[in-house]
C-alpha atoms as a PDB file:
ATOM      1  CA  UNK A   1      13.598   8.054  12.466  1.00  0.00           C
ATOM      2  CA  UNK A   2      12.866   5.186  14.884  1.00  0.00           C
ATOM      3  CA  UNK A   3       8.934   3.903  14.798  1.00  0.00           C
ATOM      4  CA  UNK A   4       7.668  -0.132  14.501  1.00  0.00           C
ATOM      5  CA  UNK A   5       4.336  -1.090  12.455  1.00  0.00           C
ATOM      6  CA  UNK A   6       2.588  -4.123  14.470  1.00  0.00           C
ATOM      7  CA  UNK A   7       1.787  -6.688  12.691  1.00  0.00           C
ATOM      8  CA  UNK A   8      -2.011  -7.154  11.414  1.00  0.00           C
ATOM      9  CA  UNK A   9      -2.352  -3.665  11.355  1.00  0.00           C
ATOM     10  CA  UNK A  10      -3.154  -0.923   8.921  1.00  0.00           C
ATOM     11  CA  UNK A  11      -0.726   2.086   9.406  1.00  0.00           C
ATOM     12  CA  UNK A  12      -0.889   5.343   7.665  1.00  0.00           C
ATOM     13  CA  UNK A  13       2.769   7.369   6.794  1.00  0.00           C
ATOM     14  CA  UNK A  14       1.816  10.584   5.977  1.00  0.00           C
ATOM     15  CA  UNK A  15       3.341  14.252   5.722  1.00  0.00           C
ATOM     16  CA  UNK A  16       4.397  16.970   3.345  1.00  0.00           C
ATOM     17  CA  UNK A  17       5.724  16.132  -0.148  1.00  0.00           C
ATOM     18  CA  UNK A  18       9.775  15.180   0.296  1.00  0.00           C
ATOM     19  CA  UNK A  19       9.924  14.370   4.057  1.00  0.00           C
ATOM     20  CA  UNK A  20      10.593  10.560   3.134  1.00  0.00           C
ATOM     21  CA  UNK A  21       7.337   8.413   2.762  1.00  0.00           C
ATOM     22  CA  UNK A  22       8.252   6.465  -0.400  1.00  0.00           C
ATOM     23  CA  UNK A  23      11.809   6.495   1.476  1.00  0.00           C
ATOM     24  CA  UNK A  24      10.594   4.400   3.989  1.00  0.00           C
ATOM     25  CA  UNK A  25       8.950   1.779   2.014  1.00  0.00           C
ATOM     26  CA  UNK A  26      11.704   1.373  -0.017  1.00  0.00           C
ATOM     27  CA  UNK A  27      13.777   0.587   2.531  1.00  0.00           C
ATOM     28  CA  UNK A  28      10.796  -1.860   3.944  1.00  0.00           C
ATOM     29  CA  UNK A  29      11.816  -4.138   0.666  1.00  0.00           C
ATOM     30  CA  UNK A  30      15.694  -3.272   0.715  1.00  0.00           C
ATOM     31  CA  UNK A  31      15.853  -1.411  -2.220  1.00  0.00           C
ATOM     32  CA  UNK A  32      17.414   1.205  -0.955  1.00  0.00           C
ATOM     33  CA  UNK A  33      20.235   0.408   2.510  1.00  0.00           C
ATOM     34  CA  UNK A  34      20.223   2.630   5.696  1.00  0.00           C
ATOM     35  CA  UNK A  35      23.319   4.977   6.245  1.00  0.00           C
ATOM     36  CA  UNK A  36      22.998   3.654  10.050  1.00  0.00           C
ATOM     37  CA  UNK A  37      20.556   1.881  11.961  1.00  0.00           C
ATOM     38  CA  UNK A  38      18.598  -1.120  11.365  1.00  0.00           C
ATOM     39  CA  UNK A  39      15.364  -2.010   8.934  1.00  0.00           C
ATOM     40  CA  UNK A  40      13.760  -5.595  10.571  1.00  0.00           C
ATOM     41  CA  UNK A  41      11.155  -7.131   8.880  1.00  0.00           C
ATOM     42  CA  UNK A  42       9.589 -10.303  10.192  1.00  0.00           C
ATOM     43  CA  UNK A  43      12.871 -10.630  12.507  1.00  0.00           C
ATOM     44  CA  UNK A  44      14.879 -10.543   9.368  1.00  0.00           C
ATOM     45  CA  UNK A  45      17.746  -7.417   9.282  1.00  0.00           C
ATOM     46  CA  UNK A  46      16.748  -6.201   5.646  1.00  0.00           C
ATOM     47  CA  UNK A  47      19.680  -3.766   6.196  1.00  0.00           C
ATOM     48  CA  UNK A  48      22.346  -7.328   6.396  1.00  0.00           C
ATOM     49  CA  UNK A  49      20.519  -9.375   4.014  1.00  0.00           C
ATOM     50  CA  UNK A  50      21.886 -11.222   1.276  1.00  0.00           C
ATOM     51  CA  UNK A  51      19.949 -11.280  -2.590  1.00  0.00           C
ATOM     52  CA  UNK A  52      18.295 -14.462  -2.186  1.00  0.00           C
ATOM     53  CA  UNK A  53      17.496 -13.403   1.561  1.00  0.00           C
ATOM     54  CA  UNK A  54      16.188 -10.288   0.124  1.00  0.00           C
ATOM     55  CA  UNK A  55      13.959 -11.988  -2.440  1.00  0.00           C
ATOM     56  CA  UNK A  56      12.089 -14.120   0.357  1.00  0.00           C
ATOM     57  CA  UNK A  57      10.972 -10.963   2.193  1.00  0.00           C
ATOM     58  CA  UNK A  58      10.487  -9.442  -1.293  1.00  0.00           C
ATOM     59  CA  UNK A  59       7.698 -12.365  -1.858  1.00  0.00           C
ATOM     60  CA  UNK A  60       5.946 -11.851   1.677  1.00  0.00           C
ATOM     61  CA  UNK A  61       5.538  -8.123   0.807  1.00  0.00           C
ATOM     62  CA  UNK A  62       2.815  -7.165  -1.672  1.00  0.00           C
ATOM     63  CA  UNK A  63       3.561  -3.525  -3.612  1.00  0.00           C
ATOM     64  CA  UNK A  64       0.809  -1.530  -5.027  1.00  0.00           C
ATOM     65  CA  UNK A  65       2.070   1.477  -6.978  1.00  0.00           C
ATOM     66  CA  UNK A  66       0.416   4.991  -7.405  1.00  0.00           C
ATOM     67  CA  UNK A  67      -0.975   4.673 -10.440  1.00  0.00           C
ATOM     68  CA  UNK A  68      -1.396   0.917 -10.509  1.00  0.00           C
ATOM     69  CA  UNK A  69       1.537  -0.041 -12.620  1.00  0.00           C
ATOM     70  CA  UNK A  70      -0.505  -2.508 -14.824  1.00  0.00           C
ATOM     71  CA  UNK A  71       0.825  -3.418 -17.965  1.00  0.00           C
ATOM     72  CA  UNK A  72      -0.837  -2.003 -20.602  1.00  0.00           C
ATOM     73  CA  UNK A  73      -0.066  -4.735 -23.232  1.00  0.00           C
ATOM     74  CA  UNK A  74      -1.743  -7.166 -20.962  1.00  0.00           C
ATOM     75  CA  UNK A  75      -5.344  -8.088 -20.080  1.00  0.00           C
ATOM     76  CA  UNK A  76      -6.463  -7.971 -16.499  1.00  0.00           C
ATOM     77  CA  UNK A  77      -6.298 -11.524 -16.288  1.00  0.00           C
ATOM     78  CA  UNK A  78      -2.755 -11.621 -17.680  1.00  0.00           C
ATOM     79  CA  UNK A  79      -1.703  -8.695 -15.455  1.00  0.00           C
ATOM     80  CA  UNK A  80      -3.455 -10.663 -12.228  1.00  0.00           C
ATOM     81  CA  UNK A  81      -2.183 -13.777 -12.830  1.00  0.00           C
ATOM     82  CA  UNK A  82       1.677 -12.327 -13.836  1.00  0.00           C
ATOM     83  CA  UNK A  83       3.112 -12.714 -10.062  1.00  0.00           C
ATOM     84  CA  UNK A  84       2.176 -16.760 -10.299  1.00  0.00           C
ATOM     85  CA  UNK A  85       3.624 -17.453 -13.653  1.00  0.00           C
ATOM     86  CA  UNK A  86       6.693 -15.706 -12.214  1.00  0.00           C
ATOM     87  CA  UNK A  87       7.030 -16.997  -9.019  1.00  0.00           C
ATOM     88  CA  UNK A  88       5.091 -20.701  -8.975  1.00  0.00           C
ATOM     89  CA  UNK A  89       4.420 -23.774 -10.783  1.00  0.00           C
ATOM     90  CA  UNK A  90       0.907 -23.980 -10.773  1.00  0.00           C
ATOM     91  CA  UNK A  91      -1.527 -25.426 -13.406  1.00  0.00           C
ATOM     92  CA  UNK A  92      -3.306 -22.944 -15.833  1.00  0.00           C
ATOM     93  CA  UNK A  93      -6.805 -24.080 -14.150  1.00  0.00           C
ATOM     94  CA  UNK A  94      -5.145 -23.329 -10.710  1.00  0.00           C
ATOM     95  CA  UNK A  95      -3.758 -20.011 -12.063  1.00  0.00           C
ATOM     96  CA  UNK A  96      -7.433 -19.442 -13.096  1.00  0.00           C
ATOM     97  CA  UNK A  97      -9.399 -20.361  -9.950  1.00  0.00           C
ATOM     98  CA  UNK A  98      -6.914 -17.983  -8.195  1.00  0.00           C
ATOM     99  CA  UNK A  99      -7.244 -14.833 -10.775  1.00  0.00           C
ATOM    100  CA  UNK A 100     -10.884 -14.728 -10.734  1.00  0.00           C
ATOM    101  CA  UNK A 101     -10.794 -15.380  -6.491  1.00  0.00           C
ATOM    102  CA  UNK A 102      -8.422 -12.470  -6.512  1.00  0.00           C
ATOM    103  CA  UNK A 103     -10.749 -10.042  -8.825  1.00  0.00           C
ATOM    104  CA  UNK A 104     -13.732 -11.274  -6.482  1.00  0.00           C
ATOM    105  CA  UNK A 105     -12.216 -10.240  -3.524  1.00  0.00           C
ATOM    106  CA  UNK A 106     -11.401  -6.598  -4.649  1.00  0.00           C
ATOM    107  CA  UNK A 107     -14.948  -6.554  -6.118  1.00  0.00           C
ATOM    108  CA  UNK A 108     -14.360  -7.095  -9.734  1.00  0.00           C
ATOM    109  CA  UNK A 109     -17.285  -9.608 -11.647  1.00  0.00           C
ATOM    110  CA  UNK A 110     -13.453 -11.998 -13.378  1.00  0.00           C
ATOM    111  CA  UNK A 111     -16.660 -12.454 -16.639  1.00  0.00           C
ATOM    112  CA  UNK A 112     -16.855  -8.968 -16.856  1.00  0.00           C
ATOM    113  CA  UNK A 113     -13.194  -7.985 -16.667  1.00  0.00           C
ATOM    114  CA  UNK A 114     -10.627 -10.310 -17.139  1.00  0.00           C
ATOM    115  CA  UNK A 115     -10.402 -10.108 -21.295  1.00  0.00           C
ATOM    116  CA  UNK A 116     -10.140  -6.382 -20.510  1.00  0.00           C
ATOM    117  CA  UNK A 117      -7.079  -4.145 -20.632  1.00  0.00           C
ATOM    118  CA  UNK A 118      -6.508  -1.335 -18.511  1.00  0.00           C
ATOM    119  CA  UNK A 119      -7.493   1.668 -21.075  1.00  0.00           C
ATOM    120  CA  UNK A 120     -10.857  -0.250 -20.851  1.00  0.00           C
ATOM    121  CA  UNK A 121     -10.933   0.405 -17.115  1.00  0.00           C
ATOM    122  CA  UNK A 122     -12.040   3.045 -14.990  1.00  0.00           C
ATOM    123  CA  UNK A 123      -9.343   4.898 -12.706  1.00  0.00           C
ATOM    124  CA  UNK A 124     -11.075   3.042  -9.733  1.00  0.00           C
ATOM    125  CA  UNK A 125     -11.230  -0.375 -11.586  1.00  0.00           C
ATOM    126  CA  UNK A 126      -7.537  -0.438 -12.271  1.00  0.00           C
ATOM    127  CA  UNK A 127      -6.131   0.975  -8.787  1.00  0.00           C
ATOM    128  CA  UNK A 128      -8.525  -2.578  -7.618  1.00  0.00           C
ATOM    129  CA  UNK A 129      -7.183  -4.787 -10.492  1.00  0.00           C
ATOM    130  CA  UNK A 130      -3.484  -3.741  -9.323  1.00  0.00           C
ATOM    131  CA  UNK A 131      -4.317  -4.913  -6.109  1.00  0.00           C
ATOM    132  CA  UNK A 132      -5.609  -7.928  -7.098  1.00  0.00           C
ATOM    133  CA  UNK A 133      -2.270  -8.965  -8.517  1.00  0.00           C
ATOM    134  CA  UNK A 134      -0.652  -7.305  -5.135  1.00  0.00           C
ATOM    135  CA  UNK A 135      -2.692  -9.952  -3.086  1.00  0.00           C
ATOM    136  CA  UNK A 136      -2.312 -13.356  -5.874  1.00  0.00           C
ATOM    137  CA  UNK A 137       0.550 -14.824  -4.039  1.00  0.00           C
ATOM    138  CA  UNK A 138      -0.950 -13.297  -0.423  1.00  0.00           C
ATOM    139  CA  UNK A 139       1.382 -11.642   0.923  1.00  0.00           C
ATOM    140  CA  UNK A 140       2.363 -11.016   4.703  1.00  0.00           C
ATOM    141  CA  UNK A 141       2.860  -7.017   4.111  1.00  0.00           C
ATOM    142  CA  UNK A 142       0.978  -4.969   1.622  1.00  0.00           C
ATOM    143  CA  UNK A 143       2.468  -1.486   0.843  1.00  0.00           C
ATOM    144  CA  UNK A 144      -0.150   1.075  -0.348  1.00  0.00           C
ATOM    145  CA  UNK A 145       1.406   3.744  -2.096  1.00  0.00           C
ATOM    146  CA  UNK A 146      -1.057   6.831  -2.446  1.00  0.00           C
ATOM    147  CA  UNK A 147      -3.813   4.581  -2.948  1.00  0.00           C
ATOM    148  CA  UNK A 148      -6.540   6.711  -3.194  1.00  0.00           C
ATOM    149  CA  UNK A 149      -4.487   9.372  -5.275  1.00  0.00           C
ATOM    150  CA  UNK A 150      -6.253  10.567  -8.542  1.00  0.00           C
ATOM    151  CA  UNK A 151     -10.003   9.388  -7.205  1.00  0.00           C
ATOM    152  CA  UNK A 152     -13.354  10.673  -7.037  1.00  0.00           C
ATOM    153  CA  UNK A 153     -14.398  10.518  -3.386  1.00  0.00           C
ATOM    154  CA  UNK A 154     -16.658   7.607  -4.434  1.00  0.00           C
ATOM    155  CA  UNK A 155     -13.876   5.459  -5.437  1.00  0.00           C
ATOM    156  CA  UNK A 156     -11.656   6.663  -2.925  1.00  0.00           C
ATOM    157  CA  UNK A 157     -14.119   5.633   0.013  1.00  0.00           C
ATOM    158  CA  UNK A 158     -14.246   2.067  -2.057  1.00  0.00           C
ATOM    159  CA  UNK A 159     -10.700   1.711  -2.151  1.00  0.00           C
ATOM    160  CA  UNK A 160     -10.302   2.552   1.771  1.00  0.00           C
ATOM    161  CA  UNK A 161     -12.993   0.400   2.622  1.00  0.00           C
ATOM    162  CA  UNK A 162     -10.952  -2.698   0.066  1.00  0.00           C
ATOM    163  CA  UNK A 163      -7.658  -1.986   2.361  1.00  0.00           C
ATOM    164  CA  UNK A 164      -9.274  -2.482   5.478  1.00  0.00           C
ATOM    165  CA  UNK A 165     -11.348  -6.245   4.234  1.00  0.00           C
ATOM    166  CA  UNK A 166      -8.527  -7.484   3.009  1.00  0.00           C
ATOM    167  CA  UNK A 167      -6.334  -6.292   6.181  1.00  0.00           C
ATOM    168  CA  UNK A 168      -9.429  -8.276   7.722  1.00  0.00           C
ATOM    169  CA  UNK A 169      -9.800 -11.167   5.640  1.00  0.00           C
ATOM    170  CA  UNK A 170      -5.756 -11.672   4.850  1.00  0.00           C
ATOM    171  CA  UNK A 171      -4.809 -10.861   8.349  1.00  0.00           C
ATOM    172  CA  UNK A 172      -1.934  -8.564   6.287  1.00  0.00           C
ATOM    173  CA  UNK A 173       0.119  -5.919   7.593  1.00  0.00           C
ATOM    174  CA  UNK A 174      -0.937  -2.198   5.701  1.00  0.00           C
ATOM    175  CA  UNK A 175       1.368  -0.069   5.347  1.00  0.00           C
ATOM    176  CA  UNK A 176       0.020   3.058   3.434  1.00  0.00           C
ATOM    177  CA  UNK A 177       1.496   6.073   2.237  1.00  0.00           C
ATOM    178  CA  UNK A 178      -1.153   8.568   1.829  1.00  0.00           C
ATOM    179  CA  UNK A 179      -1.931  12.611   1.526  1.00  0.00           C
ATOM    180  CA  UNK A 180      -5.758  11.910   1.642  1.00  0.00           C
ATOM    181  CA  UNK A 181      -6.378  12.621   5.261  1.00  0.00           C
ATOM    182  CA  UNK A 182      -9.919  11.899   5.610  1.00  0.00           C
ATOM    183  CA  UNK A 183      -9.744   8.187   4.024  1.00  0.00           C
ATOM    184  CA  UNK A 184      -6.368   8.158   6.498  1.00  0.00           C
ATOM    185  CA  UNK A 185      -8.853   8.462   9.354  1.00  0.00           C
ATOM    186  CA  UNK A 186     -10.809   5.609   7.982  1.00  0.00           C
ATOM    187  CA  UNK A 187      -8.975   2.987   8.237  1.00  0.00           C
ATOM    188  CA  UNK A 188      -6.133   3.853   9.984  1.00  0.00           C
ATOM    189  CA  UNK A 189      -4.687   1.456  13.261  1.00  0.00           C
ATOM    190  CA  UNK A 190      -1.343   3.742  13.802  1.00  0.00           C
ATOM    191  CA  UNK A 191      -0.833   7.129  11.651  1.00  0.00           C
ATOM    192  CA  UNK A 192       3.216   8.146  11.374  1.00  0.00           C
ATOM    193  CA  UNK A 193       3.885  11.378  10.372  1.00  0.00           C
ATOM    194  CA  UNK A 194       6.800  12.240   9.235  1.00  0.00           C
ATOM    195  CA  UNK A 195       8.501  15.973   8.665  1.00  0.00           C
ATOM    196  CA  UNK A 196      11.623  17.097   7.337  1.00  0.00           C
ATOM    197  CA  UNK A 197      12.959  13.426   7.414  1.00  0.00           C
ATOM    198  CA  UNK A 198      12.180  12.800  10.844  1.00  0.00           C
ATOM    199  CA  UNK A 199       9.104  10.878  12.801  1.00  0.00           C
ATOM    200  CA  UNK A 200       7.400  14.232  14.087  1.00  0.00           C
ATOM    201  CA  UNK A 201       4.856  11.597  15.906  1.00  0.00           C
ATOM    202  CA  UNK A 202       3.544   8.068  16.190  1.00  0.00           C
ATOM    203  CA  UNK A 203       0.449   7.348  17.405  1.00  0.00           C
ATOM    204  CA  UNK A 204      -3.647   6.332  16.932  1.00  0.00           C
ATOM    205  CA  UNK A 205      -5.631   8.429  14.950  1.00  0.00           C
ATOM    206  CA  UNK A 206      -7.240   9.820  18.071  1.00  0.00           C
ATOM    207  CA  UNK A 207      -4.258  11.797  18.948  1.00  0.00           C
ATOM    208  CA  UNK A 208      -3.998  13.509  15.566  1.00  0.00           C
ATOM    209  CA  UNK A 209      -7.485  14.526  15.762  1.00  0.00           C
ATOM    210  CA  UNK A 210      -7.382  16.276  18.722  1.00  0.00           C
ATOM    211  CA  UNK A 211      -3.480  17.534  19.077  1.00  0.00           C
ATOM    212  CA  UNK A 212      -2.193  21.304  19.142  1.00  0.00           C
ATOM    213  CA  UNK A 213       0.776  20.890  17.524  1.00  0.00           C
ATOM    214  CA  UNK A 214       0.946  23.039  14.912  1.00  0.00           C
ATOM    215  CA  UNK A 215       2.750  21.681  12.003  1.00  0.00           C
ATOM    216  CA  UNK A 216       0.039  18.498  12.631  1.00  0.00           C
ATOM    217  CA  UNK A 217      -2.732  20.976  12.763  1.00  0.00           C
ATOM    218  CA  UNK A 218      -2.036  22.636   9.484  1.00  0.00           C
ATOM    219  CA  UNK A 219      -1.393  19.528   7.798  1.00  0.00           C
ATOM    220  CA  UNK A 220      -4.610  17.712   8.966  1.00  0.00           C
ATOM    221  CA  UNK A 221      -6.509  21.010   8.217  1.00  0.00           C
ATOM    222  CA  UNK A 222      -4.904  21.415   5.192  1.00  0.00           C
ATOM    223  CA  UNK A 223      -3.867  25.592   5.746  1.00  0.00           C
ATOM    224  CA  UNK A 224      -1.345  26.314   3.491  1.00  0.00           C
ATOM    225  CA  UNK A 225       1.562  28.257   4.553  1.00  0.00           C
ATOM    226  CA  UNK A 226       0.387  31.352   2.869  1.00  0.00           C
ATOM    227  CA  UNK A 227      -2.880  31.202   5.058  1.00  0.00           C
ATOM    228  CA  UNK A 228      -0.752  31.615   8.143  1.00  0.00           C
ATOM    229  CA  UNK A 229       1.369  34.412   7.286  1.00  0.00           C
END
């Protein structure tokens, strides 16, 4: 597959279950290598990069995981401010300042939730505390992975609407792996999708609203196979 994400933008990967969306994004962050070819991020070859090389593009690239990947013996304040105890120096009163602007900017009141843990969250409320943490050390590339999965429609259109003000706000470069076709359309720049491992096409929403291809059609309509036979 050959395809480039410009930077600033929000760009949907989407297709059928095992075609090679998480595939991709691991190989965004080097955790897995390339067979052949290259992987460039930010003119660095991710494929030829050291450890420590690979740990600076690590801490430009933001990761939010399915199901929010909080940890559950932590409070949202602890889980928010774990990538700066990690990965800075900063004073507890800094760490504090930049928790509660994190929560603020994913809509969270920090009063209201930061002595919680996640079992005291909604679905919704942790998917937007996970990417509080995501965005703490604001990163250059945020990597959405199913974002929306597991949501009411309500909190689904809230989460959409999240990805594209802080795409604003951050000036970040989205990169979202997603199934939910109709928040796709909502905030997508560029939609990729791929099919049996390959890019099947690359373009602006616009084209995937209106192609004939079929294999698009069915996915974007959501026929199953057994409706076309």
């Amino acid at each position: 597959m050959n395809f480039k994400i410009k930077e600033g933008s929000v760009c949907v990967v989407m297709g059928p279950s095992g075609t090679g969306k998480s595939t991709v994004i691991k190989h965004i962050v080097g955790l897995l290598k390339p067979t052949s070819g290259e992987v460039i991020v930010e003119g660095v070859h991710v494929e030829k990069a050291d450890e420590p090389t690979l740990l600076e593009i690590r801490k430009k690239v933001g990761f939010a995981f399915q199901f929010g990947a909080l940890f559950d013996s932590m409070s949202v304040y602890e889980n928010v401010a774990f990538p700066l105890n990690e990965h800075t120096n900063f004073s507890k009163e800094k760490i504090e300042k930049k928790v509660k602007e994190a929560l603020l900017m994913v809509g969270l009141n920090p009063d209201e939730v930061m002595k919680l843990y996640p079992h005291e969250l909604s679905g919704g409320m942790q998917k937007r505390a996970a990417i509080a943490r995501t965005i703490i050390l604001r990163p250059d590339i945020i990597l959405y992975d199913e974002p929306t999965s597991g949501l009411d429609p309500i909190a689904s259109d809230l989460i959409s609407r999240l990805i594209v003000k802080l795409q604003r706000e951050l000036g970040t470069t989205s990169v979202v792996i997603s199934h939910d076709i109709k928040e796709s359309f909502k905030i997508a720049d560029q939609m990729i999708m791929l099919y049996d491992g390959k890019v099947l096409a690359d373009a602006e929403p616009e084209f995937f609203k209106t192609t004939d291809n079929p294999i698009i059609r069915q996915f974007i309509d959501g026929i199953s196979e057994l409706a076309l036979e």
